[in-house]
C-alpha atoms as a PDB file:
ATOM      1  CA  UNK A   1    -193.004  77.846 -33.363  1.00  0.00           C
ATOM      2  CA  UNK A   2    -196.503  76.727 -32.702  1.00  0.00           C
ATOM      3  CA  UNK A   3    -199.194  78.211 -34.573  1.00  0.00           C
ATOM      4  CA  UNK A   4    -201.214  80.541 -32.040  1.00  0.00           C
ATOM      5  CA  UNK A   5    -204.359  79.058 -31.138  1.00  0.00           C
ATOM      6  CA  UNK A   6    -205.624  82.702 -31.737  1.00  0.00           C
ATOM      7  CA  UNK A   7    -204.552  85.545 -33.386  1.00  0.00           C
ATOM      8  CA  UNK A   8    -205.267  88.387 -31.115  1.00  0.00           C
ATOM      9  CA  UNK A   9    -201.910  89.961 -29.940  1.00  0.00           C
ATOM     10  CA  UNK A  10    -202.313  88.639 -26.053  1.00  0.00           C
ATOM     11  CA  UNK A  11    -202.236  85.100 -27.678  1.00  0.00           C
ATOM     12  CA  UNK A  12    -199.869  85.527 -30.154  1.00  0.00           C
ATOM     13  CA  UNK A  13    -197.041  87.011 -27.795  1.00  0.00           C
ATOM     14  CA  UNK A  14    -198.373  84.451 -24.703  1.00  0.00           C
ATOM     15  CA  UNK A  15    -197.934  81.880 -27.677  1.00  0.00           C
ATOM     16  CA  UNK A  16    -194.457  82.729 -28.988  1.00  0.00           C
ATOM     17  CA  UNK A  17    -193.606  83.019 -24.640  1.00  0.00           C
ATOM     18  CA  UNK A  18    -194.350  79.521 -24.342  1.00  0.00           C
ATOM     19  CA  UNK A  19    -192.824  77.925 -27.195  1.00  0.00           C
ATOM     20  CA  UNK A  20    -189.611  80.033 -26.097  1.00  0.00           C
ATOM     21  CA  UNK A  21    -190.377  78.771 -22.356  1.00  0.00           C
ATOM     22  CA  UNK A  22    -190.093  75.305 -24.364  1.00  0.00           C
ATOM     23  CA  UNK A  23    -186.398  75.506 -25.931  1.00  0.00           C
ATOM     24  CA  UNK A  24    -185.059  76.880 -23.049  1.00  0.00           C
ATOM     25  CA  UNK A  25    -186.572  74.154 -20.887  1.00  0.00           C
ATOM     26  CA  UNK A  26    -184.909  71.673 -23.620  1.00  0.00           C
ATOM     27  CA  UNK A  27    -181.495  73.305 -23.059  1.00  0.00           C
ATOM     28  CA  UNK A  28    -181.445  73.417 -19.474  1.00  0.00           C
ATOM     29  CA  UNK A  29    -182.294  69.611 -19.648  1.00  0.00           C
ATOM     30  CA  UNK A  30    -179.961  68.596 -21.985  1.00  0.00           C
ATOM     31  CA  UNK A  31    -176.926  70.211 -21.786  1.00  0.00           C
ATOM     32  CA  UNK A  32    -174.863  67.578 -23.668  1.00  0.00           C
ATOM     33  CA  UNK A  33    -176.875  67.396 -26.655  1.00  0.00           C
ATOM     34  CA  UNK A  34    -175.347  67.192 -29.872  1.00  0.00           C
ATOM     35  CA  UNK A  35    -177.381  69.402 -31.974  1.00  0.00           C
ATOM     36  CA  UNK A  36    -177.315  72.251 -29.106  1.00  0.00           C
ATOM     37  CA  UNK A  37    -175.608  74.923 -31.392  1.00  0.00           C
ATOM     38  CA  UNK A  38    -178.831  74.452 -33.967  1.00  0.00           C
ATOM     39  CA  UNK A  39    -181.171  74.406 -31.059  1.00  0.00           C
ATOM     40  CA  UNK A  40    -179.618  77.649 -29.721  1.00  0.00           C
ATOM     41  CA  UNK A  41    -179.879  79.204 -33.141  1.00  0.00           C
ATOM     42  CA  UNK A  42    -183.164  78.379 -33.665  1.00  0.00           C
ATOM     43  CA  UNK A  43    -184.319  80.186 -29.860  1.00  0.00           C
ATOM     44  CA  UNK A  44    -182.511  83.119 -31.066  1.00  0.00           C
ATOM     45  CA  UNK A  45    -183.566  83.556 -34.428  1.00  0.00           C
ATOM     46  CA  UNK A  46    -187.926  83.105 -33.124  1.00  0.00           C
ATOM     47  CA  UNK A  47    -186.355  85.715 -30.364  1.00  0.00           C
ATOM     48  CA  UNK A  48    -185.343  87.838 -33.012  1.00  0.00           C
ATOM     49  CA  UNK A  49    -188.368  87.941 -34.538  1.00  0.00           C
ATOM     50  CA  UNK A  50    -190.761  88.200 -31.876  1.00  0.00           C
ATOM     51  CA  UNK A  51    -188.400  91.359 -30.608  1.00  0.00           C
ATOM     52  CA  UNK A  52    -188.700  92.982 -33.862  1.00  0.00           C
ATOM     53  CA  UNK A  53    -192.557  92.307 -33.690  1.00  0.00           C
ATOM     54  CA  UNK A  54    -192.765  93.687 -30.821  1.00  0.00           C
ATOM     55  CA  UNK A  55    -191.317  96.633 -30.895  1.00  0.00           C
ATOM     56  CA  UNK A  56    -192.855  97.337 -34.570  1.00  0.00           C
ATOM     57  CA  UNK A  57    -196.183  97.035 -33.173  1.00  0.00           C
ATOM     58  CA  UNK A  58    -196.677  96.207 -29.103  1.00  0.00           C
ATOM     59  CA  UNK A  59    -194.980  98.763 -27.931  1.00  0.00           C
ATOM     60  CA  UNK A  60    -196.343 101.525 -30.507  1.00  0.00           C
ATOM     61  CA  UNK A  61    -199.781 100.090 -28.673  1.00  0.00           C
ATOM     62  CA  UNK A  62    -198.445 100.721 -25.261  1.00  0.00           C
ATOM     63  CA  UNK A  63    -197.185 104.152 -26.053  1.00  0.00           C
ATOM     64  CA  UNK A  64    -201.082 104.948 -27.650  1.00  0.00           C
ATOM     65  CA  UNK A  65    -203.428 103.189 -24.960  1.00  0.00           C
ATOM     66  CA  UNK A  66    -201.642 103.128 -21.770  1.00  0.00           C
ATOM     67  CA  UNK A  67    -200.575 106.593 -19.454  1.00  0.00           C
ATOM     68  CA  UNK A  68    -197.194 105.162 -18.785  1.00  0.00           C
ATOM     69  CA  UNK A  69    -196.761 103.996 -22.429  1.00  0.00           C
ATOM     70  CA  UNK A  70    -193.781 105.275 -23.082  1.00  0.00           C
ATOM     71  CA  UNK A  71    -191.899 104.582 -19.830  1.00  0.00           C
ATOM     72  CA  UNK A  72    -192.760 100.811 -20.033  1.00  0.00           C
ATOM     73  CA  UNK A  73    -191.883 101.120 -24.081  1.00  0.00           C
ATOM     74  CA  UNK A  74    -188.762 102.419 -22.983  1.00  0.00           C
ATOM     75  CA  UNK A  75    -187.543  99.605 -20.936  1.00  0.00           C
ATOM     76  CA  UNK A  76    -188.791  96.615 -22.471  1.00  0.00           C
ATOM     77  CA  UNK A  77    -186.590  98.019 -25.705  1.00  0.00           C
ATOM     78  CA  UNK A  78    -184.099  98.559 -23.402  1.00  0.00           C
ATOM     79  CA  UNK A  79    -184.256  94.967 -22.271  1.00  0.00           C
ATOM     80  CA  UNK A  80    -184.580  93.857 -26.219  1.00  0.00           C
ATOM     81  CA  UNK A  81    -181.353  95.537 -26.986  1.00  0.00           C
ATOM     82  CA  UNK A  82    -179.681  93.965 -23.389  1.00  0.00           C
ATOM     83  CA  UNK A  83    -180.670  90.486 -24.871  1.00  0.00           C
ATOM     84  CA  UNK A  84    -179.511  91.124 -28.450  1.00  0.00           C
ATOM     85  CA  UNK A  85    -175.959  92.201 -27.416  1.00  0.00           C
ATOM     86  CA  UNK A  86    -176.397  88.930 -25.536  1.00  0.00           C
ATOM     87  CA  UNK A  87    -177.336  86.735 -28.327  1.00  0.00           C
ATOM     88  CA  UNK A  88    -174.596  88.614 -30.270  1.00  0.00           C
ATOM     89  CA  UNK A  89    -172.057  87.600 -27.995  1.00  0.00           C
ATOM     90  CA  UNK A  90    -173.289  84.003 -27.541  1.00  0.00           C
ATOM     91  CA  UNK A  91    -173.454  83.308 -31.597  1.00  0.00           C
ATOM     92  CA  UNK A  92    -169.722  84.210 -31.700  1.00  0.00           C
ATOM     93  CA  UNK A  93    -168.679  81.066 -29.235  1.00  0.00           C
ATOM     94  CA  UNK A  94    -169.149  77.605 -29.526  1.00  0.00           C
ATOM     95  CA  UNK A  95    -171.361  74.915 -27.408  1.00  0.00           C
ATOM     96  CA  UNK A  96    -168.880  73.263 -24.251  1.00  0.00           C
ATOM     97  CA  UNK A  97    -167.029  76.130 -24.077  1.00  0.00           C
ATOM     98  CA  UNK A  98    -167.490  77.989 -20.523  1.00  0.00           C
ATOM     99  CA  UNK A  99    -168.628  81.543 -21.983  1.00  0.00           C
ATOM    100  CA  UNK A 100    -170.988  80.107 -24.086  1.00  0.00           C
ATOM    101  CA  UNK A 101    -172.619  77.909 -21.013  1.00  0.00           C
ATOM    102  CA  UNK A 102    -172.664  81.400 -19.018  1.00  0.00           C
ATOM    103  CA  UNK A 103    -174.199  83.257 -22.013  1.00  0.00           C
ATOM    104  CA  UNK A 104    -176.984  81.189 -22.371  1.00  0.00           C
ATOM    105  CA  UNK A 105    -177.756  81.027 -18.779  1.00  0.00           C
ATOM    106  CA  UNK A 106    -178.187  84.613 -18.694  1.00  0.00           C
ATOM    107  CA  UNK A 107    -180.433  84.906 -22.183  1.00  0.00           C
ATOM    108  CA  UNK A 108    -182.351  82.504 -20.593  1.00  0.00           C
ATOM    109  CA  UNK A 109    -182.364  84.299 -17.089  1.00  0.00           C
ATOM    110  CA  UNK A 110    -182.978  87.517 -18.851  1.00  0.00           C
ATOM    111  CA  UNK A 111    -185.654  86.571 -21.523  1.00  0.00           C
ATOM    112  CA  UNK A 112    -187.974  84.843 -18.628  1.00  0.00           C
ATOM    113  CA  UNK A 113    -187.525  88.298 -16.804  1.00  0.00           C
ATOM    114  CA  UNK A 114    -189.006  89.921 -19.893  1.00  0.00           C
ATOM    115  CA  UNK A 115    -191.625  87.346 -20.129  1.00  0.00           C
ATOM    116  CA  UNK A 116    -192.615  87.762 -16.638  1.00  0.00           C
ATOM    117  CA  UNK A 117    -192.990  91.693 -17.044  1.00  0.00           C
ATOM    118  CA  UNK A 118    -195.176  91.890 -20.326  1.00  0.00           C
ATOM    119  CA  UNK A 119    -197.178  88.653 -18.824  1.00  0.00           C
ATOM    120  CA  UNK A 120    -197.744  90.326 -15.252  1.00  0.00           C
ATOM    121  CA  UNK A 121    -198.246  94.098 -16.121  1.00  0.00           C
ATOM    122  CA  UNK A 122    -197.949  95.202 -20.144  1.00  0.00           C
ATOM    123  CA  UNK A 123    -200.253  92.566 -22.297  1.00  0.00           C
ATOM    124  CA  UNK A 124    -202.986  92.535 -19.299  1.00  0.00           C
ATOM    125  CA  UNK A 125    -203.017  96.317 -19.073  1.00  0.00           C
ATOM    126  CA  UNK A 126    -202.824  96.190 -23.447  1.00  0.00           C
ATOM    127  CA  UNK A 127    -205.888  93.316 -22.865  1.00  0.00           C
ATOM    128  CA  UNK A 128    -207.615  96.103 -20.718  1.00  0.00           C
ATOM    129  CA  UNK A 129    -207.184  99.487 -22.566  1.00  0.00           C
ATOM    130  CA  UNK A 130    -207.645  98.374 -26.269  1.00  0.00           C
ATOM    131  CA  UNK A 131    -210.675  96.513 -28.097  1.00  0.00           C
ATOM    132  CA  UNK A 132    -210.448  93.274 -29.238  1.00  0.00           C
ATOM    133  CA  UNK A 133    -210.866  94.467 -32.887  1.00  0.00           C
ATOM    134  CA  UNK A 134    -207.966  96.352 -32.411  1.00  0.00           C
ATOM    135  CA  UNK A 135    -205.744  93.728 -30.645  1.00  0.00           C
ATOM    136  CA  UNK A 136    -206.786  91.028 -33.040  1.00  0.00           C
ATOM    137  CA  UNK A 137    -205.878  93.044 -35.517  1.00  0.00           C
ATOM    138  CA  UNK A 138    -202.067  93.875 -33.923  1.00  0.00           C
ATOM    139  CA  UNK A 139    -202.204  90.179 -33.629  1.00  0.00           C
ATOM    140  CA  UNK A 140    -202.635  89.344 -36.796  1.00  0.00           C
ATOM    141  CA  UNK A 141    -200.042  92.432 -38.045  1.00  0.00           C
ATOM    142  CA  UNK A 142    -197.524  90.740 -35.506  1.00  0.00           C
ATOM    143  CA  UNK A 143    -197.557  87.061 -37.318  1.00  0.00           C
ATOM    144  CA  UNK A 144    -196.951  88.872 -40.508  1.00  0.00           C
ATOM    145  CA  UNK A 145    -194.800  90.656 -39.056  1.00  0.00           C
ATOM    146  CA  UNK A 146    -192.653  87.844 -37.728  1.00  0.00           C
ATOM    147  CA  UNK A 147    -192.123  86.052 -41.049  1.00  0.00           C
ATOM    148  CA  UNK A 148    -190.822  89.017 -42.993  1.00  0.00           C
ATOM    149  CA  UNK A 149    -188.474  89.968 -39.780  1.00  0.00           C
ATOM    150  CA  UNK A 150    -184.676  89.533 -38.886  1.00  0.00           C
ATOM    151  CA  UNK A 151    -183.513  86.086 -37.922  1.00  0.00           C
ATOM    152  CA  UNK A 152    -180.055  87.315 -36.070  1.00  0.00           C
ATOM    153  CA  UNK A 153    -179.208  90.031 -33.514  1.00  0.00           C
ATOM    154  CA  UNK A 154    -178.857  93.433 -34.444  1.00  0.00           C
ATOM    155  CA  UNK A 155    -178.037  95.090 -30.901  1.00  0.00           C
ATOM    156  CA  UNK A 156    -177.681  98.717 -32.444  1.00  0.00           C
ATOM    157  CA  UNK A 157    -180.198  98.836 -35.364  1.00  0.00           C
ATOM    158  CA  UNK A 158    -182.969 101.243 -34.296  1.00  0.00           C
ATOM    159  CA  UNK A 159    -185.707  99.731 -32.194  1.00  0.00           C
ATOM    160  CA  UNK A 160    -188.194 102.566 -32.856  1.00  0.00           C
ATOM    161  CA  UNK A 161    -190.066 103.259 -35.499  1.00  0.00           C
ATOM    162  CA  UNK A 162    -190.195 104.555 -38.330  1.00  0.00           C
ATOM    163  CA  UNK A 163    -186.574 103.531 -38.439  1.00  0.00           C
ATOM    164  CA  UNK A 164    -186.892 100.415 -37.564  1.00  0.00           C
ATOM    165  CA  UNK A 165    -190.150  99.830 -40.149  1.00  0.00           C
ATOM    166  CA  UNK A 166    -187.476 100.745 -42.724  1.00  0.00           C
ATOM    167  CA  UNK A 167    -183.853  99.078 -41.771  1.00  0.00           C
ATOM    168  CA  UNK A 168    -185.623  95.577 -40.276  1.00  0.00           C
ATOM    169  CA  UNK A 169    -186.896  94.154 -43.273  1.00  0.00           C
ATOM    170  CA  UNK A 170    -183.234  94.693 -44.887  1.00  0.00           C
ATOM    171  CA  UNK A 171    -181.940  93.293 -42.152  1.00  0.00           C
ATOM    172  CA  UNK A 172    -183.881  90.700 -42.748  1.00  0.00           C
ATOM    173  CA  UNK A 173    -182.838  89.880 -46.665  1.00  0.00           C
ATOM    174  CA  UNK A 174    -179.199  89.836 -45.174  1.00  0.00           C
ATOM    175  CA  UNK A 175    -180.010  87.214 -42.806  1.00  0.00           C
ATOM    176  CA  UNK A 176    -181.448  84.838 -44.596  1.00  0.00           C
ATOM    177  CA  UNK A 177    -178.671  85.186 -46.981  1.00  0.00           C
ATOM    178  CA  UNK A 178    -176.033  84.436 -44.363  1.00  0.00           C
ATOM    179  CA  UNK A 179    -178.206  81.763 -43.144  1.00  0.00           C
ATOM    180  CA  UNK A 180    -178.897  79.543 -46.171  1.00  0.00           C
ATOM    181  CA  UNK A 181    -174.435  80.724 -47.077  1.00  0.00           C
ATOM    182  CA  UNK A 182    -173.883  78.993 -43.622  1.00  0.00           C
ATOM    183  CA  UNK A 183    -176.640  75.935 -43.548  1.00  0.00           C
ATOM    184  CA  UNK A 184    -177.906  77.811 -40.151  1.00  0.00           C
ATOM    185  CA  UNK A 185    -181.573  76.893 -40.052  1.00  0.00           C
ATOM    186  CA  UNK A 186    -183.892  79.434 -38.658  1.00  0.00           C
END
């Protein structure tokens, strides 16, 4: 992922949106690709990531500055945890094979859902109700958050905190374990 060109938390999630936007644009273009397997890991281990981020510290925001907070919380965890099971499913099959093809058509078609929600209503209506002390700080709080996060799919670890404060970064140690065990580079 590209480094943000600044760290408040509009830029940082617009950021990690685009670079995301990128892969997926990469996939759809070349399907035949040999290394398509490491590419796919790679999208779902930043997705990871920028879920767990997200839902650390975004949403906590949302539920605090907005008067629907907790309704629009709600669903974009519930959409997290759609796309997980998703991911989950999709890192269990192998590139050429027909589920696989159909599972990453609908991550894709799913995740630029998502990105077209928080883009159109939650980060503008974040921009609006919080400072920009405060959302350069989240911003800064979501990059560190990132690099100490999960790097695989977890569809039913909790996605609220405090739970998740204390199970991700666990999570996380396991991960990188079964990552450098299986050469998966994330």
């Amino acid at each position: 992922m590209a480094a943000p060109t600044r760290t408040d938390l509009i830029t940082v999630i617009t950021d990690d949106h685009r670079d995301v936007e990128r892969v997926f644009a990469e996939l759809e273009s070349e399907p035949e690709a040999g290394n398509r397997n490491d590419v796919v890991d790679h999208v779902i281990a930043e997705l990871v990531r920028h879920s767990v981020a997200e839902e650390q510290l975004m949403y906590p925001a949302a539920r605090k500055h907005l008067d629907n907070g907790d309704e629009i919380a709600d669903h974009e965890i519930e959409e997290h945890a759609e796309a997980e099971k998703v991911m989950k499913r999709l890192e269990r099959k192998n590139p050429g094979e027909p589920e696989y093809e159909e599972l990453l058509g609908k991550l894709i078609a799913d995740v630029r859902h998502h990105i077209k929600d928080e883009e159109n209503d939650l980060l503008p209506r974040l921009r609006d109700a919080c400072s920009a002390e405060e959302l350069d700080r989240l911003g800064e709080r979501v990059l560190a958050a990132k690099k100490i996060a999960p790097t695989r799919p977890h569809p039913h670890a909790p996605s609220k905190p405090p739970a998740n404060l204390v199970l991700a970064p666990g999570a996380a140690f396991v991960d990188k374990i079964r990552d450098a065990l299986t050469g998966r580079k994330s």
